[in-house]
C-alpha atoms as a PDB file:
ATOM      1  CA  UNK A   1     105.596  88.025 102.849  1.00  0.00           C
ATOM      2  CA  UNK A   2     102.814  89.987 104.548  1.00  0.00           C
ATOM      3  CA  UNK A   3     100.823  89.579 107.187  1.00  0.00           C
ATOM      4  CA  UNK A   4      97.600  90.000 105.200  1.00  0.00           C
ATOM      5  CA  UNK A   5      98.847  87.416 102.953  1.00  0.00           C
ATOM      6  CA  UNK A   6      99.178  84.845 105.787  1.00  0.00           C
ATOM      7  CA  UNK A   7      96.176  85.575 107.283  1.00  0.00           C
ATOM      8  CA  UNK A   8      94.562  84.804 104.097  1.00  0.00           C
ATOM      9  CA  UNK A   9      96.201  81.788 103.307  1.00  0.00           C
ATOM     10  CA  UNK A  10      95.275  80.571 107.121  1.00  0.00           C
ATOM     11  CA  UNK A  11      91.668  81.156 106.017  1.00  0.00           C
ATOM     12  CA  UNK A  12      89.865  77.895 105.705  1.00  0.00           C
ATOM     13  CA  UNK A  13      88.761  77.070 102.020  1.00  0.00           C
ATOM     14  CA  UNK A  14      84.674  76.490 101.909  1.00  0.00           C
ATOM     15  CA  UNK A  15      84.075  72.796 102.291  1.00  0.00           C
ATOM     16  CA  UNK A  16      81.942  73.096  98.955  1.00  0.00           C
ATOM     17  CA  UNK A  17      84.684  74.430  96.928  1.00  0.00           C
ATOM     18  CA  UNK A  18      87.313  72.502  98.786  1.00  0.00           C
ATOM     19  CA  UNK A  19      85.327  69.446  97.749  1.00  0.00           C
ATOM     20  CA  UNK A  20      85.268  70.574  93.811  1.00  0.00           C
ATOM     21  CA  UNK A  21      89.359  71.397  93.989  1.00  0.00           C
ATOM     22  CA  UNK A  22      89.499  67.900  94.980  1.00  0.00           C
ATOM     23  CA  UNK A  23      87.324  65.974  92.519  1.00  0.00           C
ATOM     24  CA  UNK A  24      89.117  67.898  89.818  1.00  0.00           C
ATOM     25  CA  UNK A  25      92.455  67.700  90.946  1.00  0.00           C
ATOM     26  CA  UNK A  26      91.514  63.476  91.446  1.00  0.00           C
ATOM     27  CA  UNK A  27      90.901  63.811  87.859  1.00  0.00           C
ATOM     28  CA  UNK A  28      93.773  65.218  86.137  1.00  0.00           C
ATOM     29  CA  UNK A  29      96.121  63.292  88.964  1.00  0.00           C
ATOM     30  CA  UNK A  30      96.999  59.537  89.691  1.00  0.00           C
ATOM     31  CA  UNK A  31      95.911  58.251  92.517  1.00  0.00           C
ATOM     32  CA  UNK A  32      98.038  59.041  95.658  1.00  0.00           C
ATOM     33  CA  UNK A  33      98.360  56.418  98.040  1.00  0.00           C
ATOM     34  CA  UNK A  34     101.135  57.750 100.243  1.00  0.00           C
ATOM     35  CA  UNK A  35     100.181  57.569 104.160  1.00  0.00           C
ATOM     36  CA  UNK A  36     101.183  60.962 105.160  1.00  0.00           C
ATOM     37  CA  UNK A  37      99.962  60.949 108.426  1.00  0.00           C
ATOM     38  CA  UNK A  38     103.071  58.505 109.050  1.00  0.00           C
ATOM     39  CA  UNK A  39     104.933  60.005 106.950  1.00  0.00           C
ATOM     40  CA  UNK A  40     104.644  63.519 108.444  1.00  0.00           C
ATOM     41  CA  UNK A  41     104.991  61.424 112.311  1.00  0.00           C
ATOM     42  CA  UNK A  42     108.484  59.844 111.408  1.00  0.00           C
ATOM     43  CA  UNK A  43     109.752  63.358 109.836  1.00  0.00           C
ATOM     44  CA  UNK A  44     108.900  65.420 112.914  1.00  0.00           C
ATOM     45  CA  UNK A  45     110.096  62.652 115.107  1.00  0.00           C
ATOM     46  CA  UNK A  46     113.832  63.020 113.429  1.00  0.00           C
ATOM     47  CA  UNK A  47     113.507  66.832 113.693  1.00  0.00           C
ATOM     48  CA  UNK A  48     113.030  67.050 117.212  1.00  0.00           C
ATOM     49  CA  UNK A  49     116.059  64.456 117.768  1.00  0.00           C
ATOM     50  CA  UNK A  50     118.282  66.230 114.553  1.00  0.00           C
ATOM     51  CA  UNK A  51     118.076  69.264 116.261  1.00  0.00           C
ATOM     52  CA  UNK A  52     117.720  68.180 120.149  1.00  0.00           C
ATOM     53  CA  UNK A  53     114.555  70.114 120.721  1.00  0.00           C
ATOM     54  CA  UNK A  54     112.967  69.216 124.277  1.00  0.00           C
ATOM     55  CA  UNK A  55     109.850  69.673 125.814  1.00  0.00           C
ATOM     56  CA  UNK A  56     107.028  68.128 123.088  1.00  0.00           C
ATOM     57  CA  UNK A  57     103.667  67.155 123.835  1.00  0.00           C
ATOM     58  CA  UNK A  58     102.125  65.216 120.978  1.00  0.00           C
ATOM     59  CA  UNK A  59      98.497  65.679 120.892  1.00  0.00           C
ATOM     60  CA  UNK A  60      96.138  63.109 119.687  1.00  0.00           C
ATOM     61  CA  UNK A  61      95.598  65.034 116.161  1.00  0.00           C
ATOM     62  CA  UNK A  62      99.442  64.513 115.842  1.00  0.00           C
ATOM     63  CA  UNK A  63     100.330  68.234 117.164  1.00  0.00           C
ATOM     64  CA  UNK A  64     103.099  68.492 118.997  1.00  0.00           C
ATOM     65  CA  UNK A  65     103.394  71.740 121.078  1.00  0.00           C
ATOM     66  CA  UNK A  66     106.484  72.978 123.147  1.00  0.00           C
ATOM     67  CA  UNK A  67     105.838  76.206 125.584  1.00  0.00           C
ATOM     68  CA  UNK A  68     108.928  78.096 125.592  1.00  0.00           C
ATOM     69  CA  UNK A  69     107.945  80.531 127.888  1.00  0.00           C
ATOM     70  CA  UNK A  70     104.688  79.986 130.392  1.00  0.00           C
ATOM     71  CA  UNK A  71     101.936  82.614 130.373  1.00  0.00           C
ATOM     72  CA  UNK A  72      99.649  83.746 133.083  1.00  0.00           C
ATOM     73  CA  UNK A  73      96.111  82.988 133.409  1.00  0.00           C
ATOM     74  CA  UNK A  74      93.551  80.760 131.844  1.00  0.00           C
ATOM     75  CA  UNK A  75      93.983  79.632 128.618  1.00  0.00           C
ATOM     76  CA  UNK A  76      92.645  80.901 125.447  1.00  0.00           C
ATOM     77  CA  UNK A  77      88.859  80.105 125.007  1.00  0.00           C
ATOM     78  CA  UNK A  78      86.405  79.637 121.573  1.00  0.00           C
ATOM     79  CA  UNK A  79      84.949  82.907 120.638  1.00  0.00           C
ATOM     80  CA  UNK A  80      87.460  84.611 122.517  1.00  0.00           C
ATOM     81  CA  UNK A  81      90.146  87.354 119.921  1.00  0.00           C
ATOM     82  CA  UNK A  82      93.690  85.871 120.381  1.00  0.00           C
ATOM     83  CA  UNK A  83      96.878  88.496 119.771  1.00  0.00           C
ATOM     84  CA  UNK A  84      99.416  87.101 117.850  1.00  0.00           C
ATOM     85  CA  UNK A  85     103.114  87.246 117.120  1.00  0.00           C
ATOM     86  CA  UNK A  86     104.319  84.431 114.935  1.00  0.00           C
ATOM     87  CA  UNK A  87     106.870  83.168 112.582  1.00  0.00           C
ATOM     88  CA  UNK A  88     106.198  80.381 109.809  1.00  0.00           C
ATOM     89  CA  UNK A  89     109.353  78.370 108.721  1.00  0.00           C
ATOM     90  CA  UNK A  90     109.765  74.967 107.115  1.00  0.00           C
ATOM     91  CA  UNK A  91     111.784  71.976 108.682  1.00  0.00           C
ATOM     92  CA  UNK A  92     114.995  73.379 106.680  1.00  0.00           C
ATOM     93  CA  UNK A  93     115.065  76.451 108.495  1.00  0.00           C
ATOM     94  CA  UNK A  94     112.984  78.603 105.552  1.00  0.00           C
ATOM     95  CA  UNK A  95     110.928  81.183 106.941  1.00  0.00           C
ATOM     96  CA  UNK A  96     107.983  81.852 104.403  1.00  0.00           C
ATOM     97  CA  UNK A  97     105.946  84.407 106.978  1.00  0.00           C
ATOM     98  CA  UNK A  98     106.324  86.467 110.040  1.00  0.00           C
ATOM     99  CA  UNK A  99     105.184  89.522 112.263  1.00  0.00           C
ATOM    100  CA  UNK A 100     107.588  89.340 114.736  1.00  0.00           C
ATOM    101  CA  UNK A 101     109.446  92.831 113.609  1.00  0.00           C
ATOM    102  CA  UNK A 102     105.926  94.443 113.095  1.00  0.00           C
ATOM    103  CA  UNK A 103     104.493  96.708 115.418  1.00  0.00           C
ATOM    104  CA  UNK A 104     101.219  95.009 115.001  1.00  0.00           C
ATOM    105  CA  UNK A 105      99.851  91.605 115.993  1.00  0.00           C
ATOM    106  CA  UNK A 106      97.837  89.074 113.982  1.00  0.00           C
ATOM    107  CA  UNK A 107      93.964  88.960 115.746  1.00  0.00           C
ATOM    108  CA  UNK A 108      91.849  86.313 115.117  1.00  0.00           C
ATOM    109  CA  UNK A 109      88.712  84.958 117.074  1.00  0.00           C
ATOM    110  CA  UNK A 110      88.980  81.294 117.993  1.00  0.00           C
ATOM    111  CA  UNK A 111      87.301  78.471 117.399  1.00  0.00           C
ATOM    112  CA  UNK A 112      85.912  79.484 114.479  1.00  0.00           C
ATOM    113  CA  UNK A 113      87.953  77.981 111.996  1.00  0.00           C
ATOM    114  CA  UNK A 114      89.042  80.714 110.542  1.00  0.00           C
ATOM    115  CA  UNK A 115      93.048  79.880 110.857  1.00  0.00           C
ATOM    116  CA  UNK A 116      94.450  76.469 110.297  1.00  0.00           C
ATOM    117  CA  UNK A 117      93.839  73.473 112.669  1.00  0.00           C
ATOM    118  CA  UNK A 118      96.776  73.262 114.468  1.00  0.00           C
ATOM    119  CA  UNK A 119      96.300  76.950 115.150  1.00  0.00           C
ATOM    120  CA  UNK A 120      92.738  76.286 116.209  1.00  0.00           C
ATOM    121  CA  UNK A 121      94.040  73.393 118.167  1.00  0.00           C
ATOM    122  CA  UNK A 122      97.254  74.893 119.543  1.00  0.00           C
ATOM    123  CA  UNK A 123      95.871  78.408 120.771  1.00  0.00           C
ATOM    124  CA  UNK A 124      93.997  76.617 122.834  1.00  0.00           C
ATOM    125  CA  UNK A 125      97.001  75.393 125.013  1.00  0.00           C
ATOM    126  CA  UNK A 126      98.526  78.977 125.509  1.00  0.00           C
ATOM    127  CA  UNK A 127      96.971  81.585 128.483  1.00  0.00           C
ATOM    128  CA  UNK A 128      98.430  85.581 127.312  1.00  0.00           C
ATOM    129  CA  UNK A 129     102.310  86.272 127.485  1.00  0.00           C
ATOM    130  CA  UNK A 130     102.944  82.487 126.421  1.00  0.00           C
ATOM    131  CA  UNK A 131     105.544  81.354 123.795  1.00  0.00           C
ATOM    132  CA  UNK A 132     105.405  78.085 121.883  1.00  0.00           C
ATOM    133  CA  UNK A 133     106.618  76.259 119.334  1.00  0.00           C
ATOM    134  CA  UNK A 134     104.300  74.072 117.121  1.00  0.00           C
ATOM    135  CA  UNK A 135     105.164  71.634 114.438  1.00  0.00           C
ATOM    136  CA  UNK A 136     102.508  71.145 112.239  1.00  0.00           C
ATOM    137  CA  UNK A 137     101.441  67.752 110.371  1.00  0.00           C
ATOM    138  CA  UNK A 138     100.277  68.486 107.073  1.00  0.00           C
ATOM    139  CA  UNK A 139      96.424  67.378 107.641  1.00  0.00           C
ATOM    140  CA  UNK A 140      96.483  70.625 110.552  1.00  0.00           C
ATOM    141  CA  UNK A 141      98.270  72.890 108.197  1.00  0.00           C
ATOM    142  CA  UNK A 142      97.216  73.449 104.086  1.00  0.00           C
ATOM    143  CA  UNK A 143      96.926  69.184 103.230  1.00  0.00           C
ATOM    144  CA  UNK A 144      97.239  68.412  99.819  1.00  0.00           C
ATOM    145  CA  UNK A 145      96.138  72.084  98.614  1.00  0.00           C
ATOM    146  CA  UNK A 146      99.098  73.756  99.999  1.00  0.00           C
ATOM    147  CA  UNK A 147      98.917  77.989  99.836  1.00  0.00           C
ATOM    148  CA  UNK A 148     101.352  80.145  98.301  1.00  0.00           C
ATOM    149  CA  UNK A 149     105.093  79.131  98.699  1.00  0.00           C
ATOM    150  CA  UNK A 150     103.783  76.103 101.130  1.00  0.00           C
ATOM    151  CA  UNK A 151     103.883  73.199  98.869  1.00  0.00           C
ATOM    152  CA  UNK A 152     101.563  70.692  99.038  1.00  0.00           C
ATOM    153  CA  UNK A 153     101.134  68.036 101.794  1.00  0.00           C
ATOM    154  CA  UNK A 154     104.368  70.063 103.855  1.00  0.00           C
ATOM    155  CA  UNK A 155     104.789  69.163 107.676  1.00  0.00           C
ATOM    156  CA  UNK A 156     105.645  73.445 109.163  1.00  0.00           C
ATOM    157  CA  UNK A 157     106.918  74.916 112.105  1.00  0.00           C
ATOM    158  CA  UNK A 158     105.356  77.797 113.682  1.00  0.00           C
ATOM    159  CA  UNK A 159     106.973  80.407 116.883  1.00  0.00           C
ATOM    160  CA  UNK A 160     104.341  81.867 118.210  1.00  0.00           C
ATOM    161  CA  UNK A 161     104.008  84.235 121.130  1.00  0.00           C
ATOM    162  CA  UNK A 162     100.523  85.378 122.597  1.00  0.00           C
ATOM    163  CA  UNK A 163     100.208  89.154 122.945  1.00  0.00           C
ATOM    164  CA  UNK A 164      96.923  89.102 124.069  1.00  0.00           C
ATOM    165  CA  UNK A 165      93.602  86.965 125.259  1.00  0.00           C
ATOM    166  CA  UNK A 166      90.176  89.173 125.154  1.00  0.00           C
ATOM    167  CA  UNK A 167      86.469  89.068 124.158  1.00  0.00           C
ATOM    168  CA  UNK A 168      87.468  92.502 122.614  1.00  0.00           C
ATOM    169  CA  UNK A 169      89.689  94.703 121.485  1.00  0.00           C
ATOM    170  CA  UNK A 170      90.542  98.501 122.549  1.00  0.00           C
ATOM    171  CA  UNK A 171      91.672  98.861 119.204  1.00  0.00           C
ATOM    172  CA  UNK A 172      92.203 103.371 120.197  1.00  0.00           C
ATOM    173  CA  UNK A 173      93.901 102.487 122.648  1.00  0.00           C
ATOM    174  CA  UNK A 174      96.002  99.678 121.307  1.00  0.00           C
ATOM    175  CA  UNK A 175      97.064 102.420 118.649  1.00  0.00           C
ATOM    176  CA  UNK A 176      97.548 105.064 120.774  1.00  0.00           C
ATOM    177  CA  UNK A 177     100.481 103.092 122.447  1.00  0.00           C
ATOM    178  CA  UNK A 178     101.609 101.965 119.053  1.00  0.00           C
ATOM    179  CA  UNK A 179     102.095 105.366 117.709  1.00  0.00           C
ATOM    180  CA  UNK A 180     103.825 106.432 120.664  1.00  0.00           C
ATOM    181  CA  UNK A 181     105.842 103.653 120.408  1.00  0.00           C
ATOM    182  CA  UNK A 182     106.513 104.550 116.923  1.00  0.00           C
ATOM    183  CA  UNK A 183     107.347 108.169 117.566  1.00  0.00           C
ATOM    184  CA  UNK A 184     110.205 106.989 120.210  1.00  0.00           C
ATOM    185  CA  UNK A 185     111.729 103.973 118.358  1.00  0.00           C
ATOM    186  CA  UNK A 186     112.188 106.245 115.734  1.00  0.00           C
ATOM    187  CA  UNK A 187     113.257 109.433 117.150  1.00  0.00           C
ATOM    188  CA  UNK A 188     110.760 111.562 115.226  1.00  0.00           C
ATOM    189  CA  UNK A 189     109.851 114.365 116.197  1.00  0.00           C
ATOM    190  CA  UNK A 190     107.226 118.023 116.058  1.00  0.00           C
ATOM    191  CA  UNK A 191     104.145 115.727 116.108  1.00  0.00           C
ATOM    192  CA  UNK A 192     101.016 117.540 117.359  1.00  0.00           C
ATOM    193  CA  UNK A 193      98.168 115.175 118.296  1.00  0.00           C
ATOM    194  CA  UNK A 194      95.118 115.935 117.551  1.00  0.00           C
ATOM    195  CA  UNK A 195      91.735 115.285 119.607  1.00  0.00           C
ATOM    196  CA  UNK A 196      90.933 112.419 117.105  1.00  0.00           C
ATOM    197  CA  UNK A 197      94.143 110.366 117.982  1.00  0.00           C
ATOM    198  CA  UNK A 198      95.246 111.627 114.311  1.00  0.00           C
ATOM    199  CA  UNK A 199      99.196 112.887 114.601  1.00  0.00           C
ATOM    200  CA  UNK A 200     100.314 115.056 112.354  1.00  0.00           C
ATOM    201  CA  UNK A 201     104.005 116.779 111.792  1.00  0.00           C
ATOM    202  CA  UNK A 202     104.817 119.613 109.586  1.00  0.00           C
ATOM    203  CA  UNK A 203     108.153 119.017 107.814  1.00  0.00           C
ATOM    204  CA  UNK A 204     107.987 122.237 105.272  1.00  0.00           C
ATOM    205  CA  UNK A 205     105.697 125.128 106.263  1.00  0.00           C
ATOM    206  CA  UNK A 206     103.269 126.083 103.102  1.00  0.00           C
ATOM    207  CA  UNK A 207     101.966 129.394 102.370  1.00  0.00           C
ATOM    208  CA  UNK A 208      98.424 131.068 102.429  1.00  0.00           C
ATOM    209  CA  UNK A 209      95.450 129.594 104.495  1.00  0.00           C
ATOM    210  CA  UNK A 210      94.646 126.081 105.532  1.00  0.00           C
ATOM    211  CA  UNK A 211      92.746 124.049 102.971  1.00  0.00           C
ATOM    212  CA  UNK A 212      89.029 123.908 103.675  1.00  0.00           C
ATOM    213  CA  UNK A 213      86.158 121.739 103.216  1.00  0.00           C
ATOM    214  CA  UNK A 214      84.728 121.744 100.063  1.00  0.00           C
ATOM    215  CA  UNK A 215      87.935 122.930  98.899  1.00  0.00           C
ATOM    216  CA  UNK A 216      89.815 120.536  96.155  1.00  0.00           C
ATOM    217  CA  UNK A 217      93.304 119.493  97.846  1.00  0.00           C
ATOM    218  CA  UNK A 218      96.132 118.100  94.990  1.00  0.00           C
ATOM    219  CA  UNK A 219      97.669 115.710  96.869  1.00  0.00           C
ATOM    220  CA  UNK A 220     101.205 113.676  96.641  1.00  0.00           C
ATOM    221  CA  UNK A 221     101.593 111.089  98.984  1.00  0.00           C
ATOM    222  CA  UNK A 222     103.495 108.145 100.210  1.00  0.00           C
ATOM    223  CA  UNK A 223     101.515 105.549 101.702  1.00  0.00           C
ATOM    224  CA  UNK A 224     103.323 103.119 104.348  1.00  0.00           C
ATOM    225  CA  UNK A 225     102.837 100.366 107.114  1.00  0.00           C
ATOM    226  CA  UNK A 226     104.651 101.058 110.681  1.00  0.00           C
ATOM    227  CA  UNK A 227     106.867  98.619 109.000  1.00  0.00           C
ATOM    228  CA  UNK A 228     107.948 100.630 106.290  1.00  0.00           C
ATOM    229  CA  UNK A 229     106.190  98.765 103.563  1.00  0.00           C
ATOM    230  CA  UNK A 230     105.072 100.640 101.101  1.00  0.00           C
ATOM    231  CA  UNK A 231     101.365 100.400  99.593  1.00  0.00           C
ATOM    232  CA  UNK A 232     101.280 103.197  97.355  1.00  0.00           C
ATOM    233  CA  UNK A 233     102.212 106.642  96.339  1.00  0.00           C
ATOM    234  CA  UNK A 234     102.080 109.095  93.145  1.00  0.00           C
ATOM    235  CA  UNK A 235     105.410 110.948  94.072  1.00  0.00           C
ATOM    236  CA  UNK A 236     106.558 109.685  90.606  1.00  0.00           C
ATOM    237  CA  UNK A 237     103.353 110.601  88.908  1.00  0.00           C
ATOM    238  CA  UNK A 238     102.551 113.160  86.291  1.00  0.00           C
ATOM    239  CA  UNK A 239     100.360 114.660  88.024  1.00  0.00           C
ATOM    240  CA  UNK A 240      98.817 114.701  92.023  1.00  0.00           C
ATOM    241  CA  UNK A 241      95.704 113.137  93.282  1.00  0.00           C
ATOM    242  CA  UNK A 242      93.119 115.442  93.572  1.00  0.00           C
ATOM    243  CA  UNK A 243      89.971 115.290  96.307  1.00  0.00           C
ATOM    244  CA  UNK A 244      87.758 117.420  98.073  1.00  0.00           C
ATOM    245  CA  UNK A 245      87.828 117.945 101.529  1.00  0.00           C
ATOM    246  CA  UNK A 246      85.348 116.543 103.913  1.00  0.00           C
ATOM    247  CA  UNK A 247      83.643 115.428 101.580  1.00  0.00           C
ATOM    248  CA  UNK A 248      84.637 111.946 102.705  1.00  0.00           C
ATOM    249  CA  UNK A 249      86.140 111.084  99.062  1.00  0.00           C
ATOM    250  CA  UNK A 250      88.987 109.606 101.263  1.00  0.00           C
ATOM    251  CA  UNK A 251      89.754 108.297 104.536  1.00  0.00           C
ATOM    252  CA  UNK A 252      88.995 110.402 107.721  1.00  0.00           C
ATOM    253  CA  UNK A 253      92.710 111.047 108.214  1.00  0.00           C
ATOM    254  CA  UNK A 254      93.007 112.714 105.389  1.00  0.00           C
ATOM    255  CA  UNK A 255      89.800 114.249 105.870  1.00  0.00           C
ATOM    256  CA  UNK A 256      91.239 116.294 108.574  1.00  0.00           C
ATOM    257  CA  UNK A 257      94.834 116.404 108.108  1.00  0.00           C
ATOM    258  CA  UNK A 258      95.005 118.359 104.930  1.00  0.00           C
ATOM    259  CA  UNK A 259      92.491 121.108 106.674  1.00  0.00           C
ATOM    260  CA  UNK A 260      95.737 121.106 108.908  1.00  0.00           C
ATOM    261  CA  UNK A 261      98.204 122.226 105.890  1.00  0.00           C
ATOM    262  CA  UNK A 262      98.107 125.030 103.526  1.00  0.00           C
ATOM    263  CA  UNK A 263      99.777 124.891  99.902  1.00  0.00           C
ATOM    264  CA  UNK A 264     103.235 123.953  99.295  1.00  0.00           C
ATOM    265  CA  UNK A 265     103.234 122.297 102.711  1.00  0.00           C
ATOM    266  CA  UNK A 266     104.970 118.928 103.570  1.00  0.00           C
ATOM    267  CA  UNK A 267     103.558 116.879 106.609  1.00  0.00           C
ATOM    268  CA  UNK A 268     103.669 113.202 108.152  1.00  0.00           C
ATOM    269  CA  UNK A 269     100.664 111.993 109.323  1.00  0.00           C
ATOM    270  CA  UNK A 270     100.221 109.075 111.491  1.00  0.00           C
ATOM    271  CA  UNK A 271      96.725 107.743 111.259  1.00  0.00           C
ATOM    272  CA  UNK A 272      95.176 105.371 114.174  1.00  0.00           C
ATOM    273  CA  UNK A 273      92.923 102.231 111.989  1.00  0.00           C
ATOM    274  CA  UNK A 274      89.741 104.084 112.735  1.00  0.00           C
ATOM    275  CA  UNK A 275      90.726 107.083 110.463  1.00  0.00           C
ATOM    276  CA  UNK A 276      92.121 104.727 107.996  1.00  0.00           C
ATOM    277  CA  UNK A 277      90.179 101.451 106.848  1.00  0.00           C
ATOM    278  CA  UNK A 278      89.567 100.243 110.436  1.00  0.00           C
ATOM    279  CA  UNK A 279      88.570  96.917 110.098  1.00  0.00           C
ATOM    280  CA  UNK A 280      88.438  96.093 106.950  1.00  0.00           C
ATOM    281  CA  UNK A 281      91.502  94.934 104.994  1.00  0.00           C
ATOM    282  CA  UNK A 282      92.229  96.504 102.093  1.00  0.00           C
ATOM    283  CA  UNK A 283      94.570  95.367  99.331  1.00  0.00           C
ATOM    284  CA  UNK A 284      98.035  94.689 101.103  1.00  0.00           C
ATOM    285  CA  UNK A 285      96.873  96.582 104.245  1.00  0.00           C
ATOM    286  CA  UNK A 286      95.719  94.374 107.136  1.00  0.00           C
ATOM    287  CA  UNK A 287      92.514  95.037 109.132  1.00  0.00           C
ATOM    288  CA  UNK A 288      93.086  97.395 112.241  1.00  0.00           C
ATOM    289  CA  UNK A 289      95.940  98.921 110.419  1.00  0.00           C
ATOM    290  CA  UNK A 290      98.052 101.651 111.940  1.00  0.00           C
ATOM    291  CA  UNK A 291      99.136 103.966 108.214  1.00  0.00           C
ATOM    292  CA  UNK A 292     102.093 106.832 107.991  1.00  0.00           C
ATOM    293  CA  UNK A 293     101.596 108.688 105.296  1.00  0.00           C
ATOM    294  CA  UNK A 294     104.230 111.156 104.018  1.00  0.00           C
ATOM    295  CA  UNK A 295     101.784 113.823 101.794  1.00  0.00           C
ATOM    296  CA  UNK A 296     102.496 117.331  99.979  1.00  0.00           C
ATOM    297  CA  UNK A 297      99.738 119.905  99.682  1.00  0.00           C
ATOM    298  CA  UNK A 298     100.781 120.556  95.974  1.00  0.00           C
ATOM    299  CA  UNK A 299      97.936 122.768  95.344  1.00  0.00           C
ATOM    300  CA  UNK A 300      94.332 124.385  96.487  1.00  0.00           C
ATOM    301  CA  UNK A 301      91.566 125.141  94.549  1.00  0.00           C
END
């Protein structure tokens, strides 16, 4: 599961419409009297002593938080962005999210409800380079709504490690480091980068001049995370996606890239968030999201 999927399934539901999903769901149910408050107390109890876990604080919400590994530093703060490595499991051991093999973190401001309570709560406890471990009653994770493949009313355990504690976020330099990073880990190589932070590598020469603005570029392209997930392409297509140039029809990357290839050209382009949706997510792609694309200058008109 993505990280943009578990960032918005940690979004808080609007008390109004939180309110309505209740009556209705009061309505069509039987009345549920079970006390999971104790129930969800007595089942993290026998999972710390199952699996002789040491070092829980219970909080007075019913949180219990181990640090793993101390931090340095104050504390996380309200308002302040929080950098995020986590992993989501259930008490059996299932793992239903994580972004600890990404090359990006999961940001959120805190304090601000925006993530789930215990999240709210537990951040709170960690100062930057700290690793926890949370368990989660259901009241400070998704209640009786539950969110994608977390049933209803389910106690959850989160690892979580914090990358970072800021009021804000060199997000060029952040991917600067990432793409070099990237480069290494992977052993690629012929990447020229250009004055934008845009990092391009031409894998079969083309022929004729460089496309221009105002020119129309056909275009086939596979779209990727760091990660390797894909989010779309049109290799398989009948026919390639054609744009203008500069005429800011697409994303800035590709904006200037494809002035960087001629026709019949192959190229990778690594694209820092700014030339790609910055921060705004869009379909599967997180906010502040680092893109590969793998694109063919099919044509130039």
């Amino acid at each position: 599961m993505s990280t943009a999927f578990f960032r918005s399934r940690l979004t808080q539901l609007p008390l109004s419409l939180l309110g309505l999903f209740m009556l209705l769901l009061s309505a069509c149910q039987k009345e549920d009297n079970t006390d999971y408050a104790a129930r969800d107390e007595a089942s993290i109890q026998t999972y710390i002593a199952d699996n002789k876990l040491t070092g829980f604080q219970r909080q007075p919400s019913g949180l219990y938080v181990a640090i793993t590994q101390p931090g340095t530093g104050p504390t996380a703060q309200k308002n302040q962005l929080v950098s995020a490595k986590y992993s989501g499991s259930f008490l059996n051991g299932t793992v239903f999210d994580s972004n600890t093999s990404s090359y990006s973190s999961l940001d959120f401001p805190l304090g601000q409800n925006i993530m789930i309570p215990a999240w709210e709560e537990g951040f709170t406890l960690l100062n930057k380079g700290a690793k926890a471990t949370f368990l989660v009653p259901s009241a400070l994770a998704y209640r009786e709504v539950g969110a994608g493949p977390i049933p209803p009313n389910t106690v959850l355990r989160f690892d979580v490690e914090v990358v970072d504690i800021a009021t804000t976020i060199d997000y060029a330099a952040r991917d600067e480091a990432t793409i070099q990073k990237y480069i290494a880990d992977k052993k690629l190589t012929g990447f020229q980068r250009q004055p934008s932070g845009l990092y391009i590598a031409i894998t079969q020469p083309g022929t004729g001049a460089n496309a221009k603005k105002g020119q129309t570029a056909a275009a086939r392209y596979t779209g990727t995370t760091l990660d390797g997930k894909v989010f779309d392409s049109n290799t398989s297509a009948a026919s390639p996606f054609s744009f203008v140039v500069g005429n800011g029809q697409v994303i800035a990357g590709w904006d200037e890239g494809f002035t960087l290839l001629n026709k019949g050209s192959k190229a990778i382009l690594l694209l820092p968030s700014s030339l790609a949706y910055g921060n705004r997510a869009v379909s599967t792609i997180p906010a502040n999201s680092i893109l590969r694309f793998d694109v063919e200058l099919a044509d130039i008109k």
